[in-house]
PDB file of N, CA and C in Angstrom:
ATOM      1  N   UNK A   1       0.850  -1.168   0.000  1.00  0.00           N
ATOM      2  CA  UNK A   1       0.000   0.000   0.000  1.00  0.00           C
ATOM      3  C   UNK A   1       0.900   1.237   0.000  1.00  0.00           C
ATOM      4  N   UNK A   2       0.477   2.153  -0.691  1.00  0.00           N
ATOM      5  CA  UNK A   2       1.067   3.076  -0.729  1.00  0.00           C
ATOM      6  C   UNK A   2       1.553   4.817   0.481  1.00  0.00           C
ATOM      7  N   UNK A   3       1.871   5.450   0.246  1.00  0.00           N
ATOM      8  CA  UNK A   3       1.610   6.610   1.058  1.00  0.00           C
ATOM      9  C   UNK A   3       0.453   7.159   0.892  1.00  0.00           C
ATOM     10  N   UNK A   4       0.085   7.574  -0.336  1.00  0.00           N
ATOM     11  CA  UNK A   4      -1.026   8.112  -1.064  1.00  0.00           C
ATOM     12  C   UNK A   4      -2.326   7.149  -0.383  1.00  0.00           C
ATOM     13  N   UNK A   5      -2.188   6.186  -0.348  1.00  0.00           N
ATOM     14  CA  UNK A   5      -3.303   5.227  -0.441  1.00  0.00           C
ATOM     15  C   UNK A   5      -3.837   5.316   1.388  1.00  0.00           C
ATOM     16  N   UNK A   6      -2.532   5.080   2.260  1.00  0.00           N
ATOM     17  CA  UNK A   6      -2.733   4.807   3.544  1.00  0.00           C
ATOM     18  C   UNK A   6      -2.998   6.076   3.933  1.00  0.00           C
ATOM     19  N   UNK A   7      -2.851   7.699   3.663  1.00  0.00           N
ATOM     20  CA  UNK A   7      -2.964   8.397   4.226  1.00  0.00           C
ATOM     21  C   UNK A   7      -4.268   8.763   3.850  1.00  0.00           C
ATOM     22  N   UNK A   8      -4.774   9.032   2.700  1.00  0.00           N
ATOM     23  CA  UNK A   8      -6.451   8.718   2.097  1.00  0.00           C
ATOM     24  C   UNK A   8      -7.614   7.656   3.305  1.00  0.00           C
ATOM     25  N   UNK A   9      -6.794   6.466   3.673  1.00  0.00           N
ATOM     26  CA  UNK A   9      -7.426   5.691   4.005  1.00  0.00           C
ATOM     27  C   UNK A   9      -7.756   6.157   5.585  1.00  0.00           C
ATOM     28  N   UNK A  10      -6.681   6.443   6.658  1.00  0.00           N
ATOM     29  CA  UNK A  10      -6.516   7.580   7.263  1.00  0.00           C
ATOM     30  C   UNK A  10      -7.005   8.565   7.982  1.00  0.00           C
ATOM     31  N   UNK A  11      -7.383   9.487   6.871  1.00  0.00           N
ATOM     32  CA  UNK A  11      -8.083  10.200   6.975  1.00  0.00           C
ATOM     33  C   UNK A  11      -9.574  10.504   6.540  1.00  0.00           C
ATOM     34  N   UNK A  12      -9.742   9.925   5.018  1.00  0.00           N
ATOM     35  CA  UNK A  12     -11.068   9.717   4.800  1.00  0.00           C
ATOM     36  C   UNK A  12     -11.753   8.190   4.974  1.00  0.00           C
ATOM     37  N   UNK A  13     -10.922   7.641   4.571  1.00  0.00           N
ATOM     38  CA  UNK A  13     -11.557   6.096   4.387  1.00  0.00           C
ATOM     39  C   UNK A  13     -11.971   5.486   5.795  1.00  0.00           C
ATOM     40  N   UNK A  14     -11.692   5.936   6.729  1.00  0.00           N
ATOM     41  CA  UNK A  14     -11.694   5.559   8.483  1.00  0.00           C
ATOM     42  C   UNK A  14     -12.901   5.766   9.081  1.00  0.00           C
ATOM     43  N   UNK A  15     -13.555   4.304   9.709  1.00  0.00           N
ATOM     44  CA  UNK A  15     -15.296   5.047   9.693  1.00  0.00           C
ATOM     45  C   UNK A  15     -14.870   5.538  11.263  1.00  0.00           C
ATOM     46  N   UNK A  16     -13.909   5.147  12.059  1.00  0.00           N
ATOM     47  CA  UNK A  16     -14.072   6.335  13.251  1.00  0.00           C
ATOM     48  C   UNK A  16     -13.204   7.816  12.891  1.00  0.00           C
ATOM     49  N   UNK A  17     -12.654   8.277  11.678  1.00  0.00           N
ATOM     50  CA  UNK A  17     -12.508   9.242  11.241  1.00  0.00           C
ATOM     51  C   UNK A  17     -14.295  10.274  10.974  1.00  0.00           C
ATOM     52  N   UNK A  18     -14.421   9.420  10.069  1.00  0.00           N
ATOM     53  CA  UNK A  18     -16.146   9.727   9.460  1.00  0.00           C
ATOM     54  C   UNK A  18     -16.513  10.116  11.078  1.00  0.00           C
ATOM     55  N   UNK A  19     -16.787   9.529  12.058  1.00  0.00           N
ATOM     56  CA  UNK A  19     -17.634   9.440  13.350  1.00  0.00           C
ATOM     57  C   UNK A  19     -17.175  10.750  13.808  1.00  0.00           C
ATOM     58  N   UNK A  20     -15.956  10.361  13.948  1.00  0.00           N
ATOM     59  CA  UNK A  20     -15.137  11.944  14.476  1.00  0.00           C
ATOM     60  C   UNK A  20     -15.640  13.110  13.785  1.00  0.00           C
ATOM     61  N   UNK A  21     -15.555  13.021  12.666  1.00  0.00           N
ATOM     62  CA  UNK A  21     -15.792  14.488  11.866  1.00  0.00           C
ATOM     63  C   UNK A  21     -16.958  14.940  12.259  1.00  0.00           C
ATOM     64  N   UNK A  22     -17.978  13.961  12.111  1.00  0.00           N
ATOM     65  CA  UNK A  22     -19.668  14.646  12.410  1.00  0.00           C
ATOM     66  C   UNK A  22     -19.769  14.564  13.850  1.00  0.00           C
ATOM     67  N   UNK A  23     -19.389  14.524  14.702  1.00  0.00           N
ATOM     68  CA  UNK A  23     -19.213  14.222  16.588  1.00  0.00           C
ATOM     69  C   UNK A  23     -18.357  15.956  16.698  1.00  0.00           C
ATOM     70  N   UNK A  24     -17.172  16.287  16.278  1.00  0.00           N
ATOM     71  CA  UNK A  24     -16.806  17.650  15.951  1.00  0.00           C
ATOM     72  C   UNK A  24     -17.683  18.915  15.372  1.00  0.00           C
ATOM     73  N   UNK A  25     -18.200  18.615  13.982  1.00  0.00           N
ATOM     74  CA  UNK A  25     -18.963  19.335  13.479  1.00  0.00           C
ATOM     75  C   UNK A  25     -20.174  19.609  14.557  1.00  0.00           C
ATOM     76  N   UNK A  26     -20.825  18.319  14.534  1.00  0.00           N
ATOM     77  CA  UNK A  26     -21.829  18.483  15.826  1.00  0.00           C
ATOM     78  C   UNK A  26     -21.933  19.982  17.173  1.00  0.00           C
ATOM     79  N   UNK A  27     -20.446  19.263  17.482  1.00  0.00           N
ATOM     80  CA  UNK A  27     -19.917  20.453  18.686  1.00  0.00           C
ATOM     81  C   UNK A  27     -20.072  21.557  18.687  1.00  0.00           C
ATOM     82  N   UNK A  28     -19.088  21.738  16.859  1.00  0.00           N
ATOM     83  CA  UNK A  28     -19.613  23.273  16.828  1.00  0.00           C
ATOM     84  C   UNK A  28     -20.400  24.120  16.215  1.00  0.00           C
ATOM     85  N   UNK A  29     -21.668  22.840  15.460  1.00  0.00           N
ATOM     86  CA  UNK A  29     -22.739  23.684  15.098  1.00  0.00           C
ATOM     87  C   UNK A  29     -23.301  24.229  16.418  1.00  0.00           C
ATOM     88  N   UNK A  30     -23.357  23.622  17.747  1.00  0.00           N
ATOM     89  CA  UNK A  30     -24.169  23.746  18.913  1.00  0.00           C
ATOM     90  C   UNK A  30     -23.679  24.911  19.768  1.00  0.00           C
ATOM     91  N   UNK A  31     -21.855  25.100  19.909  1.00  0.00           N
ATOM     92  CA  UNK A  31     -21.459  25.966  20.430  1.00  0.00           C
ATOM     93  C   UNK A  31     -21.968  27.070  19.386  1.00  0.00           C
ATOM     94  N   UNK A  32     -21.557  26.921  18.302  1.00  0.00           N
ATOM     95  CA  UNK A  32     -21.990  28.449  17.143  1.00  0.00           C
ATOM     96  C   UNK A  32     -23.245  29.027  17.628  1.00  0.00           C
ATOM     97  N   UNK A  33     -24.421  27.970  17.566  1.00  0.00           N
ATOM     98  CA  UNK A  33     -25.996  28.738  18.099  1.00  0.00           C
ATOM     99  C   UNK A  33     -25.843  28.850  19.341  1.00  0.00           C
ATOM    100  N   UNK A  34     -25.144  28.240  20.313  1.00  0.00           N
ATOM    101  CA  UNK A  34     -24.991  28.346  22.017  1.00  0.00           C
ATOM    102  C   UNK A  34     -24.798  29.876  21.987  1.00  0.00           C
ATOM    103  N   UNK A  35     -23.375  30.296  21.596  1.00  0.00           N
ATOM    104  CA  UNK A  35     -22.757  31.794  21.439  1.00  0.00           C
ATOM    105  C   UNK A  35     -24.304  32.982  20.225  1.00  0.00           C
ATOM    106  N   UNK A  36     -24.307  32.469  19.770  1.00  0.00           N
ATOM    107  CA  UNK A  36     -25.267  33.204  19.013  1.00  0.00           C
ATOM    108  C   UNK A  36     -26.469  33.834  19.789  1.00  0.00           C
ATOM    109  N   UNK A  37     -26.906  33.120  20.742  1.00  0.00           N
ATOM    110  CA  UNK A  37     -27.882  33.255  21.659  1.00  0.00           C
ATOM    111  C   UNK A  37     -27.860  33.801  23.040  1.00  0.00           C
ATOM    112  N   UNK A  38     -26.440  33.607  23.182  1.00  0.00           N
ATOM    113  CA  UNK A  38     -26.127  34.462  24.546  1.00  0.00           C
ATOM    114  C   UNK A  38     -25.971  35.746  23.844  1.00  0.00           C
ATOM    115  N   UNK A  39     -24.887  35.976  22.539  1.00  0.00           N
ATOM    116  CA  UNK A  39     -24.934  37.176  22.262  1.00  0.00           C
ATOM    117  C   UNK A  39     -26.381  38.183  22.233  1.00  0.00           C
ATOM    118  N   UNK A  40     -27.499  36.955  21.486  1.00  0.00           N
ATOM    119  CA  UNK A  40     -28.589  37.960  21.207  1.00  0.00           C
ATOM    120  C   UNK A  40     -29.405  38.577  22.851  1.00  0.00           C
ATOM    121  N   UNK A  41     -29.054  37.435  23.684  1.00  0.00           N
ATOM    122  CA  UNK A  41     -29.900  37.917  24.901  1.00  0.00           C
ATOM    123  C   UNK A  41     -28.739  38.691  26.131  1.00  0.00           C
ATOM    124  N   UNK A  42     -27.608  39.037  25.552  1.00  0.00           N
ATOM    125  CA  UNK A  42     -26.394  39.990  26.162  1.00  0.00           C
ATOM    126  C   UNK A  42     -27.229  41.253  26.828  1.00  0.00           C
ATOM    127  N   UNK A  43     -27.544  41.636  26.261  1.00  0.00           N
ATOM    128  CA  UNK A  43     -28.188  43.183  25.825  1.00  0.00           C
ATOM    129  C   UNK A  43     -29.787  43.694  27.148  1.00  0.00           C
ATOM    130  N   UNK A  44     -30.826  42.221  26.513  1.00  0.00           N
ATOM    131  CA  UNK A  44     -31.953  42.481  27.282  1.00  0.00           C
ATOM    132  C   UNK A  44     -31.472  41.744  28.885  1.00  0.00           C
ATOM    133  N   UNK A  45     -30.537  41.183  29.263  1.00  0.00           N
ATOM    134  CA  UNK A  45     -30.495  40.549  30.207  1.00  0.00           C
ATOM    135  C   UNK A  45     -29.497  41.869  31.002  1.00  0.00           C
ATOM    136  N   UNK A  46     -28.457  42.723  30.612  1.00  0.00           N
ATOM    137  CA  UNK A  46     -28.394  43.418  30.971  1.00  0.00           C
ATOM    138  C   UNK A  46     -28.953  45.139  31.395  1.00  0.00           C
ATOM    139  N   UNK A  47     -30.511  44.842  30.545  1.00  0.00           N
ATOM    140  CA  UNK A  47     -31.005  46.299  30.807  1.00  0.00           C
ATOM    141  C   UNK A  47     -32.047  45.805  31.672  1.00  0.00           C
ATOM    142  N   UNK A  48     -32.413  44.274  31.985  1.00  0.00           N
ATOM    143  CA  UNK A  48     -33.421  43.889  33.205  1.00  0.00           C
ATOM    144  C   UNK A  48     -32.507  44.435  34.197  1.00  0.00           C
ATOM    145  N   UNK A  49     -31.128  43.811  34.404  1.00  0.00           N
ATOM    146  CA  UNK A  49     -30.442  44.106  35.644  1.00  0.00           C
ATOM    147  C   UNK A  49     -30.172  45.365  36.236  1.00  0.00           C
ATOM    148  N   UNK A  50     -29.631  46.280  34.911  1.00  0.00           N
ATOM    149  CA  UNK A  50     -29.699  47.865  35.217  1.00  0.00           C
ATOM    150  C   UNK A  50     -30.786  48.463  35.955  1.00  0.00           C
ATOM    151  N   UNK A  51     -31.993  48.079  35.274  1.00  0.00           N
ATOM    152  CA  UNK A  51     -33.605  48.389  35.773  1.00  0.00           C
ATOM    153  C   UNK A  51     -33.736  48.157  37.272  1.00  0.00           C
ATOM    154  N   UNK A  52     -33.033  46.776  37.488  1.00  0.00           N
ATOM    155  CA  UNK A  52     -33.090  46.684  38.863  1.00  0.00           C
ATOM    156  C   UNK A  52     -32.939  47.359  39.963  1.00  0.00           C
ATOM    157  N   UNK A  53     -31.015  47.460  39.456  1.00  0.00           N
ATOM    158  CA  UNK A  53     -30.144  47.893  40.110  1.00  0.00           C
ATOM    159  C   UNK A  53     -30.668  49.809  40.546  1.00  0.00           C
ATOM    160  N   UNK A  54     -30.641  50.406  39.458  1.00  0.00           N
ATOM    161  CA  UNK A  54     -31.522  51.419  39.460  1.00  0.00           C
ATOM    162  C   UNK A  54     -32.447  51.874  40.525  1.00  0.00           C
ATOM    163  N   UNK A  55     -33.750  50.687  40.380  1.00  0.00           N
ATOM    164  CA  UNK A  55     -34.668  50.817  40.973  1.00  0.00           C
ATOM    165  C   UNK A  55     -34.093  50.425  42.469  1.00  0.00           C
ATOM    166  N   UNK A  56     -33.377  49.744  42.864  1.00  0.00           N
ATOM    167  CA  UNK A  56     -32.852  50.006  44.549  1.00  0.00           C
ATOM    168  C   UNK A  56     -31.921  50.492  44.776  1.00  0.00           C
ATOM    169  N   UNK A  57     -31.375  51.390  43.764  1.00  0.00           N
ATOM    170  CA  UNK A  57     -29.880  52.334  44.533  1.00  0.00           C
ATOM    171  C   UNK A  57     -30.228  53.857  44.299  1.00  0.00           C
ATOM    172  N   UNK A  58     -31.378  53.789  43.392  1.00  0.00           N
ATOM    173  CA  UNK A  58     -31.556  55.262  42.740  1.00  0.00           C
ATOM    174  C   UNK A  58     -30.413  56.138  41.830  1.00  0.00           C
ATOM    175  N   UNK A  59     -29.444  55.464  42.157  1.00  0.00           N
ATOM    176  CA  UNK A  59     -28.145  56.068  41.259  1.00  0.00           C
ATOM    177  C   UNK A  59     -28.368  56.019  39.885  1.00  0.00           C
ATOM    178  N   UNK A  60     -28.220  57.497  39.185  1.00  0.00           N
ATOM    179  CA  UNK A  60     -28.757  57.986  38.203  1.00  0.00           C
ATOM    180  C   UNK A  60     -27.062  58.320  36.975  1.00  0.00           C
ATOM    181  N   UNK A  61     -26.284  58.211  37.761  1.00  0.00           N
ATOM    182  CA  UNK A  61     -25.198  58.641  37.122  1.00  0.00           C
ATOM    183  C   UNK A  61     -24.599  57.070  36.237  1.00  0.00           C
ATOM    184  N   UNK A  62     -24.636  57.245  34.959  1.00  0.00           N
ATOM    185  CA  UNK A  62     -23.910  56.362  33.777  1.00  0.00           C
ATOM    186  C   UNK A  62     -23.421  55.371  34.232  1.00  0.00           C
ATOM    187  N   UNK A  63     -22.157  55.950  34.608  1.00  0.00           N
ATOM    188  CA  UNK A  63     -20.735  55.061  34.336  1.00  0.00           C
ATOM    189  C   UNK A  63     -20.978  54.122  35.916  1.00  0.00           C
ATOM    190  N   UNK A  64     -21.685  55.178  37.216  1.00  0.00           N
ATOM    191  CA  UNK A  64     -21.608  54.361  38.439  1.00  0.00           C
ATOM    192  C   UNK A  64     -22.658  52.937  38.549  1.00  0.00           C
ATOM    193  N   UNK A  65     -23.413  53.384  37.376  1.00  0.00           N
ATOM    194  CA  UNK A  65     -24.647  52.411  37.263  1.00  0.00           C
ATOM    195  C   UNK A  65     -24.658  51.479  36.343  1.00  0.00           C
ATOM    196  N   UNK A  66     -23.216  51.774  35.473  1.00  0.00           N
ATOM    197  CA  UNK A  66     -22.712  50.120  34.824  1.00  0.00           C
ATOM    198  C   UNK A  66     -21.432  49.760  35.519  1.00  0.00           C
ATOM    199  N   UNK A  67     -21.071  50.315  35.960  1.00  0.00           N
ATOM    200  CA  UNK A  67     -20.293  49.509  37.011  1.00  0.00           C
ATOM    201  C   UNK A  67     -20.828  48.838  38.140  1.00  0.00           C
ATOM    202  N   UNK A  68     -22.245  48.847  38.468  1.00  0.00           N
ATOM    203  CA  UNK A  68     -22.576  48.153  39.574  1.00  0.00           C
ATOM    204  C   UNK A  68     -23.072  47.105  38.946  1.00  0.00           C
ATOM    205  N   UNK A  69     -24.087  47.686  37.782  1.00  0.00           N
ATOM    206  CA  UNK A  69     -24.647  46.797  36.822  1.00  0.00           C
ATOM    207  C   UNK A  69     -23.544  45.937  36.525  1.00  0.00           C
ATOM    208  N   UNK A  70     -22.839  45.803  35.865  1.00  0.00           N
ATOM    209  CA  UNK A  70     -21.860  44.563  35.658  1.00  0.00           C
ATOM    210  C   UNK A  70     -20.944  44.126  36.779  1.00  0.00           C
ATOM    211  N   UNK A  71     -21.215  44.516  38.131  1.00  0.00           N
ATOM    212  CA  UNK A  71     -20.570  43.804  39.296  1.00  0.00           C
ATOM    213  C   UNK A  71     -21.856  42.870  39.776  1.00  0.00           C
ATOM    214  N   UNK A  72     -22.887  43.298  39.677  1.00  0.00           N
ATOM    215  CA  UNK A  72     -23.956  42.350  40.097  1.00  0.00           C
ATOM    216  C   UNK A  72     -24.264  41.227  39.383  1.00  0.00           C
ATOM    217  N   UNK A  73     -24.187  41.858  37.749  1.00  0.00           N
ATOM    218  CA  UNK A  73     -24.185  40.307  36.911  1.00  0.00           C
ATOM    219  C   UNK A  73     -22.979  39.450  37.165  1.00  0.00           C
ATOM    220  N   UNK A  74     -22.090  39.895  37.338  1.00  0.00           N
ATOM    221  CA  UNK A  74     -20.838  38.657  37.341  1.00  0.00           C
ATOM    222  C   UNK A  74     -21.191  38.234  38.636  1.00  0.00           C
ATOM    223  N   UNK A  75     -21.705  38.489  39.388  1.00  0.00           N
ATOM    224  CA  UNK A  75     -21.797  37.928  41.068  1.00  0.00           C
ATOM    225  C   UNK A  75     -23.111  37.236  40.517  1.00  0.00           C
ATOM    226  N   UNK A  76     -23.984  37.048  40.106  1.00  0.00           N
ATOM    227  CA  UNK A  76     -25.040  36.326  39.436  1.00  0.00           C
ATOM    228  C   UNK A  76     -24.374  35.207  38.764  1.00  0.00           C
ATOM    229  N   UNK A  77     -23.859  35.124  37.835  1.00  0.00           N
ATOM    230  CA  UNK A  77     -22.786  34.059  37.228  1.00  0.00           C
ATOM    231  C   UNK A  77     -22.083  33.274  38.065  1.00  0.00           C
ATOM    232  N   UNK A  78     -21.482  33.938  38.620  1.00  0.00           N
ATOM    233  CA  UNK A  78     -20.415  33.418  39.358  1.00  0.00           C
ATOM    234  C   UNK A  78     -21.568  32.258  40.356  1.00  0.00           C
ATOM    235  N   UNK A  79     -22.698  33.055  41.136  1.00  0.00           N
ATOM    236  CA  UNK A  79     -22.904  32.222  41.616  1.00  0.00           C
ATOM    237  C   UNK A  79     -23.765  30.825  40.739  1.00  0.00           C
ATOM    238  N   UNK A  80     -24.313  31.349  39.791  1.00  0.00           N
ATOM    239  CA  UNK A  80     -24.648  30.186  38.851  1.00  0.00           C
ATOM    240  C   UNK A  80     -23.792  29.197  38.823  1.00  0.00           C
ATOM    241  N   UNK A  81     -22.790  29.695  38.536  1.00  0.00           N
ATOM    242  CA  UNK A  81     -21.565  28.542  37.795  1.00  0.00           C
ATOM    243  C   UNK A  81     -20.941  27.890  38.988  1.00  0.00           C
ATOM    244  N   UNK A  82     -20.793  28.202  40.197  1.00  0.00           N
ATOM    245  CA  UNK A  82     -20.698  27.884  41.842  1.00  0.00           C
ATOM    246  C   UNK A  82     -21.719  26.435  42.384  1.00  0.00           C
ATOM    247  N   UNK A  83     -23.069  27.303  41.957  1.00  0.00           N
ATOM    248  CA  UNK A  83     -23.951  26.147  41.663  1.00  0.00           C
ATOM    249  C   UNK A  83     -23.933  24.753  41.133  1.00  0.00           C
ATOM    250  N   UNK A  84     -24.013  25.011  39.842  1.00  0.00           N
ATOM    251  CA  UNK A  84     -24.159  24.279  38.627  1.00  0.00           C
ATOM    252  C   UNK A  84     -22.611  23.333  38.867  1.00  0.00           C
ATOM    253  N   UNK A  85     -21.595  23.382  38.992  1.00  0.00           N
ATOM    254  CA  UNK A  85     -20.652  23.032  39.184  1.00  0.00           C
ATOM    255  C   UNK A  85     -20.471  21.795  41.444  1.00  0.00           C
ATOM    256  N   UNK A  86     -21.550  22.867  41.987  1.00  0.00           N
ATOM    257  CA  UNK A  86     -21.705  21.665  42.705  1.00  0.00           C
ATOM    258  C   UNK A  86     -22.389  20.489  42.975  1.00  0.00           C
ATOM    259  N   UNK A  87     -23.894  21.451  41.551  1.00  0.00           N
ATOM    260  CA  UNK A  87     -24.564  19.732  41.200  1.00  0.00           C
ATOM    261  C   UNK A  87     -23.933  18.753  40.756  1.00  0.00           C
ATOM    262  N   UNK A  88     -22.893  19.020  39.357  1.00  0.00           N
ATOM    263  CA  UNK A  88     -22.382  18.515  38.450  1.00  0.00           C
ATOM    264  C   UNK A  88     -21.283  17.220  39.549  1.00  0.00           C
ATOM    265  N   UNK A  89     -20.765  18.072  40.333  1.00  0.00           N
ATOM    266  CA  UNK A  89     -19.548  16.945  41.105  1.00  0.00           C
ATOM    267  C   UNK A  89     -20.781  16.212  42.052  1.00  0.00           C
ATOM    268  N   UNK A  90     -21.607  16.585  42.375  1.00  0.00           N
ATOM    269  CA  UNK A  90     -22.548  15.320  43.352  1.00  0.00           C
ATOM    270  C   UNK A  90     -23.090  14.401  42.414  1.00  0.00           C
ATOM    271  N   UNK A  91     -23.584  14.777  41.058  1.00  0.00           N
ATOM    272  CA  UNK A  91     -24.490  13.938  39.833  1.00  0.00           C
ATOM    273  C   UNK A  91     -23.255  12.771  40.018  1.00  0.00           C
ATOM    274  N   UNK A  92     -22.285  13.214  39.635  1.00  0.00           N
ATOM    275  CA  UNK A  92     -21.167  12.501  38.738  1.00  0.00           C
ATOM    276  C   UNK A  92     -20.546  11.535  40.270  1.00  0.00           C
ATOM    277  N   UNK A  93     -20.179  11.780  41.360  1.00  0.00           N
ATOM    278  CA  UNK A  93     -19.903  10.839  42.329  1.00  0.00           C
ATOM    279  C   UNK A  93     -20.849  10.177  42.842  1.00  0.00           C
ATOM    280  N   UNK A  94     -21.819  10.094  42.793  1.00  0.00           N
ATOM    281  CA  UNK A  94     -22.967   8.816  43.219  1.00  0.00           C
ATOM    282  C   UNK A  94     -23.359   8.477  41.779  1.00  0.00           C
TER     283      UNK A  94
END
């Protein structure tokens, strides 16, 4: 067999090549719309929080009211992902 032949075989001819490719593709058709969708809801998820924030600090000034605004969302995240991360290790050890 040749070089030509084995590296063809390899790479295309390989049905866990084939598996791989669409198991990859898969990934990142899902991350592509995953990101697509956080981007689109970036925006309204941060002018609920502003609204909030607003409405219990009364602080009217710009810059002090996205800086709280984006200290409160990352403390929102953070604790999400705090969360989600201590279901994930209890799911996975029992």
């Amino acid at each position: 067999m040749t070089f030509k032949e084995t590296t063809y075989r390899f790479l295309v001819g390989s049905d866990v090549m084939k598996k791989e490719f669409w198991r990859e593709l898969r990934v990142l058709i899902i991350f592509t719309l995953g990101f697509t969708i956080a981007f689109t809801w970036r925006q309204t998820i941060y002018d609920v929080i502003e609204s909030a924030v607003q409405f219990f600090t009364h602080i009217q000034t710009s810059a002090a009211l996205s800086i709280l605004t984006s200290s409160v969302t990352t403390f929102v995240c953070l604790f999400a992902l705090y969360i989600t991360a201590r279901y994930m290790t209890r799911l996975y050890q029992n």
